[in-house]
N, C-alpha and C. Protein backbone atom coordinates (compact mmCIF):
# COMPACT_ATOMS: atom_id res chain seq x y z
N UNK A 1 43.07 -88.01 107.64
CA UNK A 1 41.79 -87.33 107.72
C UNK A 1 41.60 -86.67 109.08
N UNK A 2 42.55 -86.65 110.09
CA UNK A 2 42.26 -86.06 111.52
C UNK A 2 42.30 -85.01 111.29
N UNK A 3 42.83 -84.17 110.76
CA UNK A 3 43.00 -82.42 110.24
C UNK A 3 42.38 -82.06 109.29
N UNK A 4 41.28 -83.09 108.41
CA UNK A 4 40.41 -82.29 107.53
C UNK A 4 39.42 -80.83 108.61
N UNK A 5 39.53 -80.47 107.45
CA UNK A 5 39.04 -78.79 107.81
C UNK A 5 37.66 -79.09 107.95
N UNK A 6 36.70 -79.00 109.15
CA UNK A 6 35.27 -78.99 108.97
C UNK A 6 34.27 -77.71 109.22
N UNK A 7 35.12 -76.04 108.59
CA UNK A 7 34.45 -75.38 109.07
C UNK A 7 34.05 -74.94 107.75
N UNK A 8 34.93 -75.39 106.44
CA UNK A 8 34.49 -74.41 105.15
C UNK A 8 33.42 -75.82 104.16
N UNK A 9 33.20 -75.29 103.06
CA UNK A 9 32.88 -75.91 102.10
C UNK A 9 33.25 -77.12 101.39
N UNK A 10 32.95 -78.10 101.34
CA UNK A 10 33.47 -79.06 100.90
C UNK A 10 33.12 -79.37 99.39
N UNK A 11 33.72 -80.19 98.53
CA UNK A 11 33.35 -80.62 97.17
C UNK A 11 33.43 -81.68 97.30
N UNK A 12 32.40 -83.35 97.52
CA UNK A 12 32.49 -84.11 97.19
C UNK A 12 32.30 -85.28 96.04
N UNK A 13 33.09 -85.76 95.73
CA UNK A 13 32.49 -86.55 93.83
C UNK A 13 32.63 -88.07 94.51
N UNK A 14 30.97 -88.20 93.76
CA UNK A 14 30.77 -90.18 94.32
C UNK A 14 31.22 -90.95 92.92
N UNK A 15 31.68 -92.44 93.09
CA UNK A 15 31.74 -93.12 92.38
C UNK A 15 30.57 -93.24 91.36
N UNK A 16 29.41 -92.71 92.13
CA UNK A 16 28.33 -92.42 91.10
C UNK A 16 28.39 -91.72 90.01
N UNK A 17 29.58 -90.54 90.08
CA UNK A 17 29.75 -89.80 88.94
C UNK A 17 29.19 -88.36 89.84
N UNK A 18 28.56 -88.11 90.94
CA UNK A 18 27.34 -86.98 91.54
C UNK A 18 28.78 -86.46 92.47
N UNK A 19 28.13 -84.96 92.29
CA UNK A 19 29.13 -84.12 93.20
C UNK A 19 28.70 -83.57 94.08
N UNK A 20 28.69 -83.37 95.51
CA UNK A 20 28.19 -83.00 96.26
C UNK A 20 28.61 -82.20 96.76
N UNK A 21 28.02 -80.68 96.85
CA UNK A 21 28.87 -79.13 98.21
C UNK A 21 27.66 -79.99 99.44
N UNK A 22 28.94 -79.61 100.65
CA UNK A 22 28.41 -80.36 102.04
C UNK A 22 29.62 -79.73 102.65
N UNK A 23 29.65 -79.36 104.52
CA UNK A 23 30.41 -79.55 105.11
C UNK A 23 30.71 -80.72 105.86
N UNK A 24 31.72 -81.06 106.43
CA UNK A 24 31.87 -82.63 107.31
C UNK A 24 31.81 -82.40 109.13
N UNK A 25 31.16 -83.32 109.23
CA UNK A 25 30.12 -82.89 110.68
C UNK A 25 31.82 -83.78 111.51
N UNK A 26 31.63 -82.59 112.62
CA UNK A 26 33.39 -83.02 113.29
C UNK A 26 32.87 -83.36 114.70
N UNK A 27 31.62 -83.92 115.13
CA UNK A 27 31.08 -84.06 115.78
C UNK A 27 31.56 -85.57 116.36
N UNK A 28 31.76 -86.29 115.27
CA UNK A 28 31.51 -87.91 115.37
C UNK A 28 33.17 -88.44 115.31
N UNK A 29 33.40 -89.63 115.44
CA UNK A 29 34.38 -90.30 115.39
C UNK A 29 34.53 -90.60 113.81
N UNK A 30 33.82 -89.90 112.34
CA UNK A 30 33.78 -90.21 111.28
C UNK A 30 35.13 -89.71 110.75
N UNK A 31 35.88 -88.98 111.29
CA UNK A 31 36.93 -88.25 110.81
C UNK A 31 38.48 -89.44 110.72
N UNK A 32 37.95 -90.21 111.72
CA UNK A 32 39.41 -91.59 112.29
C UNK A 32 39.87 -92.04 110.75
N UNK A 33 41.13 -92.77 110.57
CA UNK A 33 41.50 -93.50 109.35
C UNK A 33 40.45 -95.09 109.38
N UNK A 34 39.69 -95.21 110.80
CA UNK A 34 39.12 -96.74 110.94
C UNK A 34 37.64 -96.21 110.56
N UNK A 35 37.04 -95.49 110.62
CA UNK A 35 35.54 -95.21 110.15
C UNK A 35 35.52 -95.54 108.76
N UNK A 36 34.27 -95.88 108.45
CA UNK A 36 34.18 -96.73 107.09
C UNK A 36 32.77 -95.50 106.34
N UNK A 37 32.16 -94.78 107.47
CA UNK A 37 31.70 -94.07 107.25
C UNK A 37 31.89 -92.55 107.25
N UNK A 38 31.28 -91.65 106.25
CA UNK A 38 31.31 -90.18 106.77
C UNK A 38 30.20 -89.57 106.98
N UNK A 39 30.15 -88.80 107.88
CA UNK A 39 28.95 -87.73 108.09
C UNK A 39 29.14 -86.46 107.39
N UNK A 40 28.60 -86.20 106.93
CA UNK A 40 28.03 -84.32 106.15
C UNK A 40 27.01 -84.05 106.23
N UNK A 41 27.15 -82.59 106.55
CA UNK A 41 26.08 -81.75 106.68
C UNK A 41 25.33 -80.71 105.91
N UNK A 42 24.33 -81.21 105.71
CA UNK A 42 23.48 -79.98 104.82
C UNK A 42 24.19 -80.35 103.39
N UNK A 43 24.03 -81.55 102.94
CA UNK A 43 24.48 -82.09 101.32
C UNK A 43 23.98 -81.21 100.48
N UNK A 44 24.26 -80.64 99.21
CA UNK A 44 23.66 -80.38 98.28
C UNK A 44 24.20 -80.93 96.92
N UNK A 45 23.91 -81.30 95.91
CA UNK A 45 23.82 -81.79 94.77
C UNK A 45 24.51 -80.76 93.43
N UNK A 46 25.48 -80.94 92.93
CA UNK A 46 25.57 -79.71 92.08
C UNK A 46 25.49 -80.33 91.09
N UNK A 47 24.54 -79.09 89.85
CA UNK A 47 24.19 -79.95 88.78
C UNK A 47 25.10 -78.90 87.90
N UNK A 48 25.54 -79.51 86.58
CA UNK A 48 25.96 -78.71 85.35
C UNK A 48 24.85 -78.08 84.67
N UNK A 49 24.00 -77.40 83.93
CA UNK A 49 23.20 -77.32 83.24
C UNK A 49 23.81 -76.39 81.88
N UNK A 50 23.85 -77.45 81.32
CA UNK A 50 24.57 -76.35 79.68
C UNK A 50 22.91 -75.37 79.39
N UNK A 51 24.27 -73.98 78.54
CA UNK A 51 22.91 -73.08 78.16
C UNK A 51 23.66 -72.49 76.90
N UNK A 52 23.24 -72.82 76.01
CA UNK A 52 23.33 -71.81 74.58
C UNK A 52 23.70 -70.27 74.96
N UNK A 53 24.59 -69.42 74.71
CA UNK A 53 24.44 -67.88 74.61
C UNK A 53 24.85 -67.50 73.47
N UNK A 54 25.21 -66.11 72.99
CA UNK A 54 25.45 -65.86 71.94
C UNK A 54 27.24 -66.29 71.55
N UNK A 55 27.98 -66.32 72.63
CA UNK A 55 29.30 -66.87 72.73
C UNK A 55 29.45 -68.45 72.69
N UNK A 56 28.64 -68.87 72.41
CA UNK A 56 28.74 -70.55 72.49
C UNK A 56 28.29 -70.96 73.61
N UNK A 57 28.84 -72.55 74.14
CA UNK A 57 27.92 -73.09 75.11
C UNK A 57 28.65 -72.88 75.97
N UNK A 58 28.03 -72.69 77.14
CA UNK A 58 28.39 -72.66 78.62
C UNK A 58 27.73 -73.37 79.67
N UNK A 59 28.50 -73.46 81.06
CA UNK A 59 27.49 -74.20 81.80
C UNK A 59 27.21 -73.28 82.87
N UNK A 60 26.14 -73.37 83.40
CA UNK A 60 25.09 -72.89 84.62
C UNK A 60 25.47 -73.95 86.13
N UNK A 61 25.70 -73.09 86.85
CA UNK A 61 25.69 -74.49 88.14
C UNK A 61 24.94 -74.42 89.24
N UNK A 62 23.89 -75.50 89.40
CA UNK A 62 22.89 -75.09 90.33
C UNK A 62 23.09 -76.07 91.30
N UNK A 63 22.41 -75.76 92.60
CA UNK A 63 22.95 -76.40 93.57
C UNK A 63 21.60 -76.49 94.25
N UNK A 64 20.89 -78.27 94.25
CA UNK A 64 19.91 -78.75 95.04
C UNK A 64 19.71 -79.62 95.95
N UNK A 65 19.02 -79.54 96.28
CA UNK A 65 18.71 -80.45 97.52
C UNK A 65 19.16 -82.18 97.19
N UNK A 66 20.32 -82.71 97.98
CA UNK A 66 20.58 -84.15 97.50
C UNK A 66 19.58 -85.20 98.06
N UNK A 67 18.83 -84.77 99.41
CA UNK A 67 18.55 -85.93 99.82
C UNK A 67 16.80 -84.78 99.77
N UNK A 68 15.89 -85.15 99.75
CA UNK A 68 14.42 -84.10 99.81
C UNK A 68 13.87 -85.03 100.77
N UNK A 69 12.87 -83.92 101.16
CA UNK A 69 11.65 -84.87 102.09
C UNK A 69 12.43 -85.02 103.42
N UNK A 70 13.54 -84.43 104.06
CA UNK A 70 13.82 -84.67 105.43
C UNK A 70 14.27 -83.97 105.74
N UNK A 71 13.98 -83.80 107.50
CA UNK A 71 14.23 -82.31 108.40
C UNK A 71 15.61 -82.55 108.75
N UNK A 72 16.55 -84.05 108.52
CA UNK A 72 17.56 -84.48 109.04
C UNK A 72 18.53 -83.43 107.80
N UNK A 73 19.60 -82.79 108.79
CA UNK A 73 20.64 -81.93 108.11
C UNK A 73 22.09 -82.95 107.95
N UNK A 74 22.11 -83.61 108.43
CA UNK A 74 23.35 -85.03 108.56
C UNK A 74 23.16 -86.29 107.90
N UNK A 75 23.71 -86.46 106.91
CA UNK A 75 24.04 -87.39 105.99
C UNK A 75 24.93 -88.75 106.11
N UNK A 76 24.79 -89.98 106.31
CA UNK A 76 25.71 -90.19 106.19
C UNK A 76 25.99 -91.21 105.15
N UNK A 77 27.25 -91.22 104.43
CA UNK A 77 27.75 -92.02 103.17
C UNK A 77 28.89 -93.18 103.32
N UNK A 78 29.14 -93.94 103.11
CA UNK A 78 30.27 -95.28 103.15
C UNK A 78 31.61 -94.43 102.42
N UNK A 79 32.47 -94.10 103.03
CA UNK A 79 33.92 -93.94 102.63
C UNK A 79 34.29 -94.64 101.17
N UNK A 80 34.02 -95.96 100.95
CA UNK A 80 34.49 -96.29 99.53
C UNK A 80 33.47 -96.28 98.59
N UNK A 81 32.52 -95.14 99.14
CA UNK A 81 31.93 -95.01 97.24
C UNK A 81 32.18 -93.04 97.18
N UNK A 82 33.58 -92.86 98.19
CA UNK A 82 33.83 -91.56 98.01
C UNK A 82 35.03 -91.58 96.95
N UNK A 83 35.24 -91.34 95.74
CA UNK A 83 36.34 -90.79 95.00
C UNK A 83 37.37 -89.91 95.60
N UNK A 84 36.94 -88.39 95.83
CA UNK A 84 38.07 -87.50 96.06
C UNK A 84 37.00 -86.90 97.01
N UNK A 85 38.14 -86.26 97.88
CA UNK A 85 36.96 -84.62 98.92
C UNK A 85 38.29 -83.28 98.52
N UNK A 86 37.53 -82.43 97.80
CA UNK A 86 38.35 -80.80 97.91
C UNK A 86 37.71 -80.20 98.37
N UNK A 87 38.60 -79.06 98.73
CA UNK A 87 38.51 -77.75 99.22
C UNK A 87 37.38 -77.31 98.32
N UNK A 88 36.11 -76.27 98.90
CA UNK A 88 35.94 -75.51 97.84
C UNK A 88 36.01 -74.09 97.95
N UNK A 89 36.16 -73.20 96.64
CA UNK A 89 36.68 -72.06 96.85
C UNK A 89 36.07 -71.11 97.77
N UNK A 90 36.45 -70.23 98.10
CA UNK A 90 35.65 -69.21 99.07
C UNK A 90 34.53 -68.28 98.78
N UNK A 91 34.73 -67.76 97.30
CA UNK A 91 33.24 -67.54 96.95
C UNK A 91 32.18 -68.63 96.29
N UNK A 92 32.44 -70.01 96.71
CA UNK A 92 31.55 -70.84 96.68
C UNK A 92 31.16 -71.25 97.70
N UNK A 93 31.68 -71.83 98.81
CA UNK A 93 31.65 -71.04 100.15
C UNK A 93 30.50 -70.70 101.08
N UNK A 94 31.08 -69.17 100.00
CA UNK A 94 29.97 -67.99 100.49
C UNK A 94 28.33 -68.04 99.91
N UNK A 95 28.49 -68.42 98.63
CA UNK A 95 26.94 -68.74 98.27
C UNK A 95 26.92 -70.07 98.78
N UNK A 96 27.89 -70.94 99.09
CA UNK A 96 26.78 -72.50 99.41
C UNK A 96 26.11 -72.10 100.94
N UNK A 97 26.92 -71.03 101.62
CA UNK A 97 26.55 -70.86 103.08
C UNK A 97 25.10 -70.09 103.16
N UNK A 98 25.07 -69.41 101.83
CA UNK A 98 23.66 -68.60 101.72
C UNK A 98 22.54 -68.91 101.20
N UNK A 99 22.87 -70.12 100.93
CA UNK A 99 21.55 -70.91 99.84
C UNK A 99 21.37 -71.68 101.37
N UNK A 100 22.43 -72.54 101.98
CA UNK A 100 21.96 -73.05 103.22
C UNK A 100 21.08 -72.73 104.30
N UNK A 101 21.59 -71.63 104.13
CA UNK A 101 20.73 -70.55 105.37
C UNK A 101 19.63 -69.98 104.76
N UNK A 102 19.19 -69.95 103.62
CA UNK A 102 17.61 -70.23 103.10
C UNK A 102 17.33 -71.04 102.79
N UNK A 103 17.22 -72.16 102.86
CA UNK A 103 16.88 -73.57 103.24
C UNK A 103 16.44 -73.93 104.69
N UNK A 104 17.00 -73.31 105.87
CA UNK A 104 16.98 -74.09 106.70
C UNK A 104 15.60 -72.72 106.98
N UNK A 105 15.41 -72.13 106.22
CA UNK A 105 13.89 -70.82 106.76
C UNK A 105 12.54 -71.59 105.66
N UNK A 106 13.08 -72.26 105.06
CA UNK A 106 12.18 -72.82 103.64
C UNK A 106 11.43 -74.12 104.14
N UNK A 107 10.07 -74.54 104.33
CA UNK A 107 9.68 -75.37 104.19
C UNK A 107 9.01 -76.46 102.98
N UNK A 108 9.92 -77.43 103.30
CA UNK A 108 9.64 -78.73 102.38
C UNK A 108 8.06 -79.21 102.06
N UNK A 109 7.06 -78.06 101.12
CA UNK A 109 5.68 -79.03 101.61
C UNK A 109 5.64 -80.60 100.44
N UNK A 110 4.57 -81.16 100.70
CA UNK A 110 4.52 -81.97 100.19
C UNK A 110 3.44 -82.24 99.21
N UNK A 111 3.04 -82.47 97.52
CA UNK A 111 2.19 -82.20 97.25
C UNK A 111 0.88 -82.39 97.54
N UNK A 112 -0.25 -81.93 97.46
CA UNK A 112 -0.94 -82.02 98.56
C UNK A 112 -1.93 -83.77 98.14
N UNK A 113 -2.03 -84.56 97.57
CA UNK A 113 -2.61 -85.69 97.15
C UNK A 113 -0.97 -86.51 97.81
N UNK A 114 -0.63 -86.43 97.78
CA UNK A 114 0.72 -87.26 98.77
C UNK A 114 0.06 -87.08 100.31
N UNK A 115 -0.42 -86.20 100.91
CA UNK A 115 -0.89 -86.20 102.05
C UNK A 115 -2.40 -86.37 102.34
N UNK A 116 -2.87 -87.04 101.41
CA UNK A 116 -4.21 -87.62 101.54
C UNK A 116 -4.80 -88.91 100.34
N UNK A 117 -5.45 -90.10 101.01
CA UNK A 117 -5.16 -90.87 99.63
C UNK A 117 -5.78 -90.95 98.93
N UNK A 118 -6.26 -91.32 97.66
CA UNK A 118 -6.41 -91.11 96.20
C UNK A 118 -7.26 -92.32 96.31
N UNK A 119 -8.41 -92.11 95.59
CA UNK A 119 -9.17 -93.17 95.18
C UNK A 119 -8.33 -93.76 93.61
N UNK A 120 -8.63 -95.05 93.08
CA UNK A 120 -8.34 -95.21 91.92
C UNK A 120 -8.59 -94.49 90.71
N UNK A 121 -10.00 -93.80 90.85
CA UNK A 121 -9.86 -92.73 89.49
C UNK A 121 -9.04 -91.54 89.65
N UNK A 122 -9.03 -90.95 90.86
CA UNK A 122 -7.87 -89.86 91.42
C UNK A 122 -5.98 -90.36 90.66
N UNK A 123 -6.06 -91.82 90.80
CA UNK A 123 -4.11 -91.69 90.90
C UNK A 123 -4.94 -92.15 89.17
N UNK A 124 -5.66 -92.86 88.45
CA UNK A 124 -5.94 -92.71 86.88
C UNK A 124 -5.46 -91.50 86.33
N UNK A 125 -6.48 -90.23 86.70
CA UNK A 125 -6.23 -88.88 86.25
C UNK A 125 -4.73 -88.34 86.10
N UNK A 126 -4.07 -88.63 87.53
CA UNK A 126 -3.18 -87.47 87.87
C UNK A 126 -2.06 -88.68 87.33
N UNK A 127 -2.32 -89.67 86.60
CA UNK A 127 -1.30 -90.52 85.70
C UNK A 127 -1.30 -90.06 84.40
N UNK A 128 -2.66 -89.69 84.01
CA UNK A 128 -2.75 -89.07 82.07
C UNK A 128 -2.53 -87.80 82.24
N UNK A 129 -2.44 -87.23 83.71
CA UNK A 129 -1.98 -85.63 83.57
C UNK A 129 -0.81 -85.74 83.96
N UNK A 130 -0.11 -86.50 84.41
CA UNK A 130 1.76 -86.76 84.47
C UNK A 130 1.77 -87.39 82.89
N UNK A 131 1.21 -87.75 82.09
CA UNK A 131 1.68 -88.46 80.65
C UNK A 131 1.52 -87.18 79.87
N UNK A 132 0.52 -86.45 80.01
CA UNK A 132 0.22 -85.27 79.00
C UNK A 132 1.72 -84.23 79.46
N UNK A 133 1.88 -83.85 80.27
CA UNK A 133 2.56 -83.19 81.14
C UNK A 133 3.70 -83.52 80.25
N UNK A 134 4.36 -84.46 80.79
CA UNK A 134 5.41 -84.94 79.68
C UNK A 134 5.86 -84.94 78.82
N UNK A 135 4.47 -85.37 77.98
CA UNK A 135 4.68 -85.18 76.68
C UNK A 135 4.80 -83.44 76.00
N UNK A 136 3.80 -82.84 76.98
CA UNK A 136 4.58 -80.81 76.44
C UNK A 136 5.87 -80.89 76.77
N UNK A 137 6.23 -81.37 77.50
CA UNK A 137 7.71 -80.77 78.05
C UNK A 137 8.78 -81.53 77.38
N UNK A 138 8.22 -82.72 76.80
CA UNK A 138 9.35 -83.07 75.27
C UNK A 138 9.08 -82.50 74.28
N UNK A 139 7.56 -82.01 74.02
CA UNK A 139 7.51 -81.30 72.86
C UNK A 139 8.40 -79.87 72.90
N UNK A 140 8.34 -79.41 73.84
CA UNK A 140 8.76 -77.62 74.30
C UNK A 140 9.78 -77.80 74.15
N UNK A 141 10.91 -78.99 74.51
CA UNK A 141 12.18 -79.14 74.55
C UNK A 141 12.58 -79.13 73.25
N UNK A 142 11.84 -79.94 72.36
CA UNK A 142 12.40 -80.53 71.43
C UNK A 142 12.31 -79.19 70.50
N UNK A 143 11.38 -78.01 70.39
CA UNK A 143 10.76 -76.83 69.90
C UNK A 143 12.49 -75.69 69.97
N UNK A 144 12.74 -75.99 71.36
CA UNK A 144 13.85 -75.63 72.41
C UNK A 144 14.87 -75.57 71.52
N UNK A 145 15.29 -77.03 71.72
CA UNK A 145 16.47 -77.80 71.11
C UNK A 145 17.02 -77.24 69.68
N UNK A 146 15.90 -77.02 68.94
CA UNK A 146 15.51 -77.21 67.41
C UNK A 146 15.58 -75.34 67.23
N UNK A 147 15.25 -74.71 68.08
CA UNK A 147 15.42 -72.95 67.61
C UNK A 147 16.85 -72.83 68.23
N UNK A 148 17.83 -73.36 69.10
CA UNK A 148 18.95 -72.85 69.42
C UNK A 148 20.33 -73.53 68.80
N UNK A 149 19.68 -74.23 67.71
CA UNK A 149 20.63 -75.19 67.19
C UNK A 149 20.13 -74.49 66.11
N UNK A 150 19.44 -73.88 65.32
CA UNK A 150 18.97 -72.92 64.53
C UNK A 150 19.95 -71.99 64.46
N UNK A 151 19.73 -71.22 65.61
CA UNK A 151 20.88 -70.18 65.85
C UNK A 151 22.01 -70.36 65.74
N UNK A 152 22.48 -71.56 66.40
CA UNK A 152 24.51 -72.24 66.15
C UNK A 152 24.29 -71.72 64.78
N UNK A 153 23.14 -72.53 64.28
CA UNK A 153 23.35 -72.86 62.74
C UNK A 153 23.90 -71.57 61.77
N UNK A 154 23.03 -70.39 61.97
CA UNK A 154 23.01 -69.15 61.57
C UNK A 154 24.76 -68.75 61.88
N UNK A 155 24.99 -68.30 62.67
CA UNK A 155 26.16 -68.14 63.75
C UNK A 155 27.53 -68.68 62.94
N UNK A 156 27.69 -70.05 62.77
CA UNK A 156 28.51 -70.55 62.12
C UNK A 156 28.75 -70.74 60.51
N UNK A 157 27.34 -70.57 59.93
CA UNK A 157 27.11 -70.05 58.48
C UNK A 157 27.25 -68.26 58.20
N UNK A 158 27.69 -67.31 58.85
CA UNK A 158 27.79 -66.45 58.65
C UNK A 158 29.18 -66.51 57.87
N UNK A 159 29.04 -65.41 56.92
CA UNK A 159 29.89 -64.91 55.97
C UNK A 159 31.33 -64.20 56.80
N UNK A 160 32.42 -64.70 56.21
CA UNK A 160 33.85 -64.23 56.71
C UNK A 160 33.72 -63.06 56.86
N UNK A 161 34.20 -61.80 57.94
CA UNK A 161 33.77 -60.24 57.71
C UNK A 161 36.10 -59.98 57.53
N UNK A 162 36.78 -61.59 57.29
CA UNK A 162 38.20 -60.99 56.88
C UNK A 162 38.22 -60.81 55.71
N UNK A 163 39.08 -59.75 55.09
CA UNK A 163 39.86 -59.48 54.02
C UNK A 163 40.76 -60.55 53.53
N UNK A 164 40.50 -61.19 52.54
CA UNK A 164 40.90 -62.44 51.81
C UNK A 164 42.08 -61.48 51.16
């Protein structure tokens, strides 16, 4: 690990199954074969998000904030709940370097009842409006789910256009 590269993009995958774009901070003694720890910088989280198109399914890859709520850009993680560290490619790179660098102009607010406290009928309310809330957004999904599985449906029931 003394010659890992700490100027490009990194891909890290945790035993958690979670993949992380981060660079590795070459600052620290974390780089030695005896550190048990690593430092990275500016973690982000990459998620898969499948999306229906007219070609079948594909995935979307978005890339968020792993750790929220802190001005700290340095991470640090225990070496054995790291699986693998790769390279990542250069036009990933290039957008992880540009999502970074609007991030670090972006402020984190906080909602605003998190920064002031709540009487008991206050956190009541904003509990049946997190339950209602919910419940649209399983209904919408499920509305979701149910018109694009519609479409497979159509799609794959279409009539042969070969010459038998």
């Amino acid at each position: 690990m003394d010659k890992l590269d700490t100027k490009n993009a990194k891909i890290i995958r945790l035993v958690s199954g979670e993949e992380i774009a981060c660079t590795i901070d070459a600052t620290t003694k974390s780089l030695t074969t005896k550190a048990r720890l690593l430092r990275i910088k500016s973690p982000m989280l990459i998620k898969y998000v499948p999306q229906f198109t007219e070609f079948g399914l594909t995935d979307y890859i978005a890339l968020v904030r792993w750790v929220g709520f802190t001005n700290d850009s340095i991470v640090t993680i225990p070496i054995d709940k790291i699986i693998t560290i790769c390279n990542a490619t250069p036009e990933f790179h290039k957008r992880y370097d540009s999502i970074i660098g609007k991030l670090r102009n972006a402020k984190e607010n906080l909602p605003n009842y998190i920064e002031r406290n709540l009487s008991a009928d206050e956190h009541k309310q904003l509990d049946e409006q997190d339950g209602e809330l919910d419940q649209m957004i399983k209904n919408k999904d499920e509305e979701l789910d149910q018109t694009k599985l519609d479409k497979l449906g159509d799609i794959l029931n279409m009539p042969s256009k070969k010459v038998h």
